[in-house]
Protein backbone atom coordinates (compact mmCIF):
# COMPACT_ATOMS: atom_id res chain seq x y z
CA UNK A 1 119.82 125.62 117.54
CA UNK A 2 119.87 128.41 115.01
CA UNK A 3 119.86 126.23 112.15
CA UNK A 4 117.11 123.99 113.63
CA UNK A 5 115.17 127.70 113.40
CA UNK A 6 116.69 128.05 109.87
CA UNK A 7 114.78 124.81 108.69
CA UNK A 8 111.79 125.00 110.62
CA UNK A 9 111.30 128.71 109.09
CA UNK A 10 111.94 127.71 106.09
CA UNK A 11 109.49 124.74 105.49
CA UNK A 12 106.87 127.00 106.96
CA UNK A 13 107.80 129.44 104.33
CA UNK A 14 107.69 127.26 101.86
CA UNK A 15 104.09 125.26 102.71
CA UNK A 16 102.33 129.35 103.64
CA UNK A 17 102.34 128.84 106.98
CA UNK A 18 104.79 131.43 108.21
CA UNK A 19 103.99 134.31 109.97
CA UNK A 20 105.30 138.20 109.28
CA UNK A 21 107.78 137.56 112.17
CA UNK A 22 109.11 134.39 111.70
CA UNK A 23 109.69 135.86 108.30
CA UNK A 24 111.21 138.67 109.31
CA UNK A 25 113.34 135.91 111.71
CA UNK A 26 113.94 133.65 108.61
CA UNK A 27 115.82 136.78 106.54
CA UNK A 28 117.77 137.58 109.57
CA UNK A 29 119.56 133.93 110.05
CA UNK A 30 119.89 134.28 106.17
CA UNK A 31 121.70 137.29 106.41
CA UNK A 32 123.70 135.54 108.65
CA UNK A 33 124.62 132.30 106.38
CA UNK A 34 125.41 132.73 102.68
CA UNK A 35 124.55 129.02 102.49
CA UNK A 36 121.40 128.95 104.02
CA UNK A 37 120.30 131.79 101.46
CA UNK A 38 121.82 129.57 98.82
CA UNK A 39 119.29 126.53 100.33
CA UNK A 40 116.10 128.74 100.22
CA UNK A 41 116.78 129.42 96.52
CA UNK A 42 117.30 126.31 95.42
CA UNK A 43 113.81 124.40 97.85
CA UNK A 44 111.98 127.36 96.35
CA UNK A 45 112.98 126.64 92.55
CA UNK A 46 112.63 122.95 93.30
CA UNK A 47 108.56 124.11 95.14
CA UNK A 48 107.30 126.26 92.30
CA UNK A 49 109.13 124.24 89.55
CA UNK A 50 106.79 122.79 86.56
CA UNK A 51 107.06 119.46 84.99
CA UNK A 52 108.19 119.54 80.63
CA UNK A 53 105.45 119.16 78.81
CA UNK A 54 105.21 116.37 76.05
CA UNK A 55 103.53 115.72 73.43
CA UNK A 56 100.25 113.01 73.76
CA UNK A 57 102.16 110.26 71.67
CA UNK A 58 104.81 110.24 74.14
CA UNK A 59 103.55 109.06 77.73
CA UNK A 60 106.32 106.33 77.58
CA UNK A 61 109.22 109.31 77.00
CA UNK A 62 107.30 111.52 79.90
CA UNK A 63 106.72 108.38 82.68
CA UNK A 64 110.86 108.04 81.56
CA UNK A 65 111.22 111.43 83.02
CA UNK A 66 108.56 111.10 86.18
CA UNK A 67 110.60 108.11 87.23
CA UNK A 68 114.18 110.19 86.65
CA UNK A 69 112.32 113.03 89.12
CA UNK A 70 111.51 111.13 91.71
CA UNK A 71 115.11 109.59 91.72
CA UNK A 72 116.33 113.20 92.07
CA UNK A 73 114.17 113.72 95.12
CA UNK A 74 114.96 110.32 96.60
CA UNK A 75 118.68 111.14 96.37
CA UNK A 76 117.87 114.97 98.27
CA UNK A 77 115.70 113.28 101.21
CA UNK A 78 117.16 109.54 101.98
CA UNK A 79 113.53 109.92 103.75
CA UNK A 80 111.33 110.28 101.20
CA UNK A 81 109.36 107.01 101.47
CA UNK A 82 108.71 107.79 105.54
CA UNK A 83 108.27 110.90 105.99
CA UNK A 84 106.78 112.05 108.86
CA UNK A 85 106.95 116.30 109.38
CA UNK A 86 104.48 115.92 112.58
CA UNK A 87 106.49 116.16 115.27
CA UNK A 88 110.05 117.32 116.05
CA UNK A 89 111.36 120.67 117.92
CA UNK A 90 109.13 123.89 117.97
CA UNK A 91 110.17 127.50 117.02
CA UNK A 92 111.44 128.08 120.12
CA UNK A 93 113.26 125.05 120.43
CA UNK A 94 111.07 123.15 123.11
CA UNK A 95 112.21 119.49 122.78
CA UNK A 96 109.23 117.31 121.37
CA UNK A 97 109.45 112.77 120.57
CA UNK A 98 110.66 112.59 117.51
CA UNK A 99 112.57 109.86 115.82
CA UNK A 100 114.60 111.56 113.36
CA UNK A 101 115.55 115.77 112.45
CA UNK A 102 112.41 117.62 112.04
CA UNK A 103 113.85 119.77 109.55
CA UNK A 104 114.21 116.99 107.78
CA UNK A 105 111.09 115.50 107.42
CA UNK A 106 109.78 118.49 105.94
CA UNK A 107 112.31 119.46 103.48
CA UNK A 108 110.67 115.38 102.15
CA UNK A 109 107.28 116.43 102.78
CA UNK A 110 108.12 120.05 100.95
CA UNK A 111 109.07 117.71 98.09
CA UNK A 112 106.33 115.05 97.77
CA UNK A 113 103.87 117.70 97.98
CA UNK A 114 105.22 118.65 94.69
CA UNK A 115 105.42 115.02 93.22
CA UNK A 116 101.75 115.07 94.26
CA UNK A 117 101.34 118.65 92.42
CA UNK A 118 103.32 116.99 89.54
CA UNK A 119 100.61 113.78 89.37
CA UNK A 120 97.93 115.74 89.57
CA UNK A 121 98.81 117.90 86.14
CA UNK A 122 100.67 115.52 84.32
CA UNK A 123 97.32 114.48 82.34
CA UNK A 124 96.89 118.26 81.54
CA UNK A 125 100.52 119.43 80.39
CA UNK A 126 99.88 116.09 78.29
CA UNK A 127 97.56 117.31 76.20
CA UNK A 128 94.86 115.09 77.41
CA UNK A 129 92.24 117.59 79.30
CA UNK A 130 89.95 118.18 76.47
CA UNK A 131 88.22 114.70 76.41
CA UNK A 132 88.82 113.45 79.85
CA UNK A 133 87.74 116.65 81.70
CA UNK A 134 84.40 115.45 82.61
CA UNK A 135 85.30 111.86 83.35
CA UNK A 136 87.50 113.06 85.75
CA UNK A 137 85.82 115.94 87.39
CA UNK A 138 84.82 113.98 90.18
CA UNK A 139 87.90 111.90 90.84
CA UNK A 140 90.19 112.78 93.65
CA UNK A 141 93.52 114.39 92.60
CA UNK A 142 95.45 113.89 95.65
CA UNK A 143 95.78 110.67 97.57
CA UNK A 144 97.96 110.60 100.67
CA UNK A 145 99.38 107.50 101.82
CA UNK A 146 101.25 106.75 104.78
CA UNK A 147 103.44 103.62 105.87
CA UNK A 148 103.14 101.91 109.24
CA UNK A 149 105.43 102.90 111.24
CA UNK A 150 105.19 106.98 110.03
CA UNK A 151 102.70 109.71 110.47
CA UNK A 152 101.85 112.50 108.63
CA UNK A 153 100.07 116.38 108.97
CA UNK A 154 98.66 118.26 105.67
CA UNK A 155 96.64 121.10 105.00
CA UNK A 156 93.96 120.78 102.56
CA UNK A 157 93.05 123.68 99.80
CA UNK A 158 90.81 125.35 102.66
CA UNK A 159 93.20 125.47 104.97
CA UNK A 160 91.76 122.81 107.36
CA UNK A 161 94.66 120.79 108.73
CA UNK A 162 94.97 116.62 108.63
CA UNK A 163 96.65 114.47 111.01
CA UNK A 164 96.82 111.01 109.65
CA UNK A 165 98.21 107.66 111.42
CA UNK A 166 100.26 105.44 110.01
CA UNK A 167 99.19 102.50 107.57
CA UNK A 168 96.34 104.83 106.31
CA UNK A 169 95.05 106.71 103.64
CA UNK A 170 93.29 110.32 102.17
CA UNK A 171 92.14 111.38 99.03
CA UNK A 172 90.57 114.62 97.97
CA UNK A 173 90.19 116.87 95.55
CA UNK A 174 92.67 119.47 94.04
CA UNK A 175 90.51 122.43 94.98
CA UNK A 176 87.05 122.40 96.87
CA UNK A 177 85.33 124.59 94.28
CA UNK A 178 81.99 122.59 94.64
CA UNK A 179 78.77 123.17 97.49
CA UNK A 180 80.91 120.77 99.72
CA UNK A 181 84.42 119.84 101.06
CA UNK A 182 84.81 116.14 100.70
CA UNK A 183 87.72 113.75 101.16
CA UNK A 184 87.66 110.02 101.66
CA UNK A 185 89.44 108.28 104.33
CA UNK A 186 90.79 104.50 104.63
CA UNK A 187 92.28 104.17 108.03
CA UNK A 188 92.34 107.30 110.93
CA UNK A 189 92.96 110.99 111.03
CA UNK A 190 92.48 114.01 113.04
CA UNK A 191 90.75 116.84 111.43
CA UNK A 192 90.95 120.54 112.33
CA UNK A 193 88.17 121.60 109.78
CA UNK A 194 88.48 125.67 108.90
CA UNK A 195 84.67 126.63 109.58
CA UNK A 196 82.72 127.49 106.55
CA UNK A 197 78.57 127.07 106.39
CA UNK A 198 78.16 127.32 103.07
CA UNK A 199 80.55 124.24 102.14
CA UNK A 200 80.00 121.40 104.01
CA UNK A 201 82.80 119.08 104.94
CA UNK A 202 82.05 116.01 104.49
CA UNK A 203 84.18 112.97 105.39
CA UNK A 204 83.23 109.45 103.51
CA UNK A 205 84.68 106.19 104.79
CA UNK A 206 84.03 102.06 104.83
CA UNK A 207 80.27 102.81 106.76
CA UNK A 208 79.51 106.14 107.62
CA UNK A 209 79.87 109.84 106.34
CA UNK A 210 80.53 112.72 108.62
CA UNK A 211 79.38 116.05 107.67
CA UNK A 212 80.74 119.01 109.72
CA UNK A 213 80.70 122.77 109.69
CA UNK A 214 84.25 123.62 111.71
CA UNK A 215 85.12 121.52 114.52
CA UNK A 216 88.16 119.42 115.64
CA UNK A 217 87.85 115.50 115.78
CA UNK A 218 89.16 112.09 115.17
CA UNK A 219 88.05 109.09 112.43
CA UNK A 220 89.29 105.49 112.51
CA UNK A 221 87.92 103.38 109.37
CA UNK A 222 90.11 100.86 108.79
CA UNK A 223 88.00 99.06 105.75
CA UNK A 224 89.40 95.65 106.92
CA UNK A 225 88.15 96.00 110.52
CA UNK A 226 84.70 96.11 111.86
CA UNK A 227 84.38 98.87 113.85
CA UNK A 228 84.09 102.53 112.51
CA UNK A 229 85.15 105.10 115.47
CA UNK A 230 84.59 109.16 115.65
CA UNK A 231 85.53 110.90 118.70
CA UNK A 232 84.63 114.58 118.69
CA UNK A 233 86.58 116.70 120.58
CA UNK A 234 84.96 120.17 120.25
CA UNK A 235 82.37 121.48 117.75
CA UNK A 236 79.30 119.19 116.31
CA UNK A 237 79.26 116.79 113.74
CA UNK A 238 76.96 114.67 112.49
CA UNK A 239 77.50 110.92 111.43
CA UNK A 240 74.96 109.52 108.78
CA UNK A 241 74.99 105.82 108.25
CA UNK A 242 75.27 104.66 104.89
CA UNK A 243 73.29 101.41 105.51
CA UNK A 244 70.29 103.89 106.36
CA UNK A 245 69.51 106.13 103.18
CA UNK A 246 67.03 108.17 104.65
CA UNK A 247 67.41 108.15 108.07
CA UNK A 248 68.19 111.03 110.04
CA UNK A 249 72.03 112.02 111.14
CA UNK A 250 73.35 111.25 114.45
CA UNK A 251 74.81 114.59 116.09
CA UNK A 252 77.47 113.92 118.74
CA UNK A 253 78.49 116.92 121.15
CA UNK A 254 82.23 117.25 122.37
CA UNK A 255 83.97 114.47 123.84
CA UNK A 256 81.36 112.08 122.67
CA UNK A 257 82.55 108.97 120.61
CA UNK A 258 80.77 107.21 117.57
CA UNK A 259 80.80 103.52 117.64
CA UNK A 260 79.62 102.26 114.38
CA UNK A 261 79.65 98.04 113.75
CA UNK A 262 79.55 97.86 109.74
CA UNK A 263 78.26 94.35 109.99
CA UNK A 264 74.77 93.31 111.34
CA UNK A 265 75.00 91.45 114.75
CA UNK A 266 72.41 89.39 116.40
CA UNK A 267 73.03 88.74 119.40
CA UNK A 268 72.46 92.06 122.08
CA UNK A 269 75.71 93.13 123.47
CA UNK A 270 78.75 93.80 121.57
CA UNK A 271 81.92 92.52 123.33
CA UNK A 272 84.59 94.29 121.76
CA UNK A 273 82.95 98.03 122.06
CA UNK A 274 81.43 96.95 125.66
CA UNK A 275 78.20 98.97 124.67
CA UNK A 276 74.49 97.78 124.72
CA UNK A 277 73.22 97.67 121.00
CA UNK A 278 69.61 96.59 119.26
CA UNK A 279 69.00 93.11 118.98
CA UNK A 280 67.36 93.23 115.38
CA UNK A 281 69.49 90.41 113.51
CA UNK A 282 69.61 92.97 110.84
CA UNK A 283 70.64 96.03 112.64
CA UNK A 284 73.70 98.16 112.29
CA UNK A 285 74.84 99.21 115.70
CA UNK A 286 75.22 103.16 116.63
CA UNK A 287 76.53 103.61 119.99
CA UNK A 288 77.12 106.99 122.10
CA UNK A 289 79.95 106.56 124.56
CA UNK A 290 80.71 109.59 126.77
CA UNK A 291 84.78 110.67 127.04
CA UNK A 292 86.84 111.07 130.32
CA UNK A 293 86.46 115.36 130.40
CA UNK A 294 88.78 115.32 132.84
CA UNK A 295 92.24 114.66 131.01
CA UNK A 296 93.73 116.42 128.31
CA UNK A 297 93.66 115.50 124.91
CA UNK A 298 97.27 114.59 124.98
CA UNK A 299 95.94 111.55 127.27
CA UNK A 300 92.60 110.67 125.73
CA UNK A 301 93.68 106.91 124.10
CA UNK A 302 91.51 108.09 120.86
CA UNK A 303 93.94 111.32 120.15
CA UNK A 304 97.05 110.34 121.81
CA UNK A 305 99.02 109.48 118.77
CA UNK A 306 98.47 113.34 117.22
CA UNK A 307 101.09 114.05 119.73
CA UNK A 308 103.12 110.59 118.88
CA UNK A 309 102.04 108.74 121.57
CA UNK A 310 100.20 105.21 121.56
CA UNK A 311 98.01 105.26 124.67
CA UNK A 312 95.31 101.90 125.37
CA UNK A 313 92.47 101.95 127.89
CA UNK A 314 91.20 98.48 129.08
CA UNK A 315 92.58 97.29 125.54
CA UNK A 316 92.54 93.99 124.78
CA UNK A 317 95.81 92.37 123.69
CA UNK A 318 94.88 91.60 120.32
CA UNK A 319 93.47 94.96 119.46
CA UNK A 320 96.39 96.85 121.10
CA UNK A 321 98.92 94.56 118.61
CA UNK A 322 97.00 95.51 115.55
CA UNK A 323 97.96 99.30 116.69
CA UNK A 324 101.78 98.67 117.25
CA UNK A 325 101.78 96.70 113.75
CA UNK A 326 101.05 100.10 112.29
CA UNK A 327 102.84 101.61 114.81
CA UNK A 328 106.13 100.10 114.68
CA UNK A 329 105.64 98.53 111.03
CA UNK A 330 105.50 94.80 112.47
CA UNK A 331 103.50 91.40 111.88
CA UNK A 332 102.11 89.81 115.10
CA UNK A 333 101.50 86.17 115.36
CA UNK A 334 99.81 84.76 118.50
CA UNK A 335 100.39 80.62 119.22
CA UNK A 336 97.89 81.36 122.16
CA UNK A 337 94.39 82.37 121.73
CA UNK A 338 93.61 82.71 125.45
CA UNK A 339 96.23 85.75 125.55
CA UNK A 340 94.28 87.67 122.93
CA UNK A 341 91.44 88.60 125.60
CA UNK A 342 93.57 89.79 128.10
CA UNK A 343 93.13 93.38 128.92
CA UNK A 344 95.65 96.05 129.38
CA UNK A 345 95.76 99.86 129.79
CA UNK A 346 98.93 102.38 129.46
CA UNK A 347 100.65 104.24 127.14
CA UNK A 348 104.11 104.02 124.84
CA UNK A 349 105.53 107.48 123.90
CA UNK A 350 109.43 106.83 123.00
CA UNK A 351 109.77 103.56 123.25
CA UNK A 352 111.25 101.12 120.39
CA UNK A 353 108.91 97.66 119.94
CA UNK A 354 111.20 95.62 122.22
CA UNK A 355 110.90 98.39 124.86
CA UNK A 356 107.23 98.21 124.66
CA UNK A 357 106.79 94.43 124.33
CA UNK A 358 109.26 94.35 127.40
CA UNK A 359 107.13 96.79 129.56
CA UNK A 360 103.84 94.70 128.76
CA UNK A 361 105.34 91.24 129.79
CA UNK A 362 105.25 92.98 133.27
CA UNK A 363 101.42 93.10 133.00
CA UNK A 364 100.94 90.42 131.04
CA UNK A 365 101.96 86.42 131.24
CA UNK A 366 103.27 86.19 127.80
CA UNK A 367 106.71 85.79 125.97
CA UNK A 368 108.06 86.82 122.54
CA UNK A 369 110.56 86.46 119.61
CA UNK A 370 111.10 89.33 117.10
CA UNK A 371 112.51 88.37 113.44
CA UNK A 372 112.41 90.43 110.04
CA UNK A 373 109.55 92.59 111.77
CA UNK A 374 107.56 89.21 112.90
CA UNK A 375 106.35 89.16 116.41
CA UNK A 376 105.61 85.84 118.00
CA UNK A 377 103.53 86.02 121.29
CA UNK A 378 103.47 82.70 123.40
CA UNK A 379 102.31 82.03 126.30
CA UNK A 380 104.68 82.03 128.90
């Protein structure tokens, strides 16, 4: 258990997150371990470490030694291309789901985050700021991605922290030196914004932008689905659509949800959001739906997987295999388009994707064959 302490310590070191007494904690178990002092050293060289710089007629010669780097840090974290730090067991050793070490995960994380340092000033130590500064001003400088099947938590340069699902994506920029915080998002996250008037944040995705103060919520924009989703769990934010320029912001209150249809519909009720929407042939739907206050966030279906569960509510069977594609890094197939409508609430937390598919053939008249992650559903 000690050296379960010893890593978690030491990541938390490492990323500024670490208090005065779980430093104070960290030096004792040192003390303790010659070896785990020798570790620290070594992560910390390896964290504040710089990239060679070359000369501008050279890229070939310094991609040569990028790729050579990130061989190194493949060979320290078998990990490196999953990574998931989120969950795992806490400083005092409370069990949490996890699939692999925890300590592990962020000794990988503790390196790509300098990879991502490295990317970001390779065009610098080249040589190559003077005429590209102003093109690239506005470009992001980090972009996270993260595979199905893996989740991920960072903290941005204002300290607000970012949950992000598997299969999805965030960029932003290097520092938020500007009037406003902005990052873009292609899939979902949970946001923990640090509060700060004077700078905006400001969230951008496939059909609306979110602009918040300090608050706590959840964004699913997936730009290959439909359907744009913020749930706001405490603070304000407000939603603009981008199909509006002009109009005024939508403001949700706490444990309100955003439903946002990026295409215009016709026709007056929307079947897969179950809302009431305009029936302007060339309207894009906003709808308010209220949240069950009564459970905790753990259980609410729209936050459940920030604590690495995948919990459906009345979800229809197509929609809930799209989620355990990314969730289990699988392909579905259905040979039966009646079982696509069915309906079906609960929640997986541990379970592997046979487990799962297993417990829903109890609610549902359907069987299955898994091969090289391909999932066929037939009808039974």
């Amino acid at each position: 258990m000690n050296e379960e302490k010893y890593w978690i310590l030491l990541s938390k070191k490492l990323t500024g997150e670490a208090t005065a007494a779980e430093l104070d904690l960290l030096d004792q178990l040192m003390n303790s371990n010659a070896e785990w002092r020798s570790n620290m050293e070594n992560l910390l060289e390896l964290w504040h470490s710089k990239p060679v710089a070359v000369k501008p007629d050279h890229d070939q010669k310094g991609e040569d030694a990028y790729l050579v780097h990130i061989n190194r840090l493949k060979e320290k974290a078998s990990d490196f291309k999953t990574y998931s730090p989120l969950f795992g067991i806490d400083i005092d050793g409370r069990p949490v789901a996890r699939k692999r070490p925890f300590y592990k995960h962020w000794i990988t994380y503790a390196c790509a985050t300098v990879v991502v340092v490295m990317v970001s000033l390779y065009p610098v130590l080249n040589g190559k700021e003077s005429h590209k500064e102003t093109a690239t001003a506005k470009v992001p400088a980090n972009e996270i991605s993260i595979n199905p099947g893996s989740r991920s938590k960072i903290v941005l340069p204002d300290g607000s922290q970012v949950w992000i699902n598997s299969g999805s994506k965030l960029t932003y920029a290097n520092s938020f030196k500007g009037s406003t915080r902005e990052v873009q998002l292609n899939g979902e996250a949970y946001f923990d914004v640090v509060k700060d008037a004077a700078h905006p944040f400001i969230v951008h995705t496939s059909g609306i932008d979110i602009k918040v103060l300090g608050t706590a919520f959840n964004v699913k924009a997936f730009k290959a689905e439909p359907v744009v989703e913020a749930t706001l769990i405490h603070g304000s934010i407000e939603v603009i659509n981008q199909n509006r320029p002009g109009a005024p912001g939508v403001m949700l209150k706490p444990h309100e949800k955003l439903i946002y249809k990026k295409y215009p519909v016709a026709d007056g009720h929307d079947q897969r959001a179950d809302v009431t929407i305009p029936t302007e042939a060339d309207s894009y739907s906003i709808t308010i739906k209220p949240l069950n206050k009564n459970i905790a966030d753990t259980d609410i279906p729209e936050t459940a997987w920030v604590y690495n569960k995948l919990s459906f509510e009345e979800e229809r069977f197509e929609d809930l295999a799209l989620k355990m594609e990314r969730w289990y890094d699988l392909k579905f197939e259905f040979e039966n388009e009646k079982l696509k409508e069915y309906r079906v609430s609960g929640s997986f937390v541990n379970e592997t994707a046979a487990e799962a598919l297993n417990e829903l053939k109890f609610l549902l008249p359907f069987k299955y064959t898994i091969k090289n992650k391909e999932v066929k559903i037939m009808k039974k």
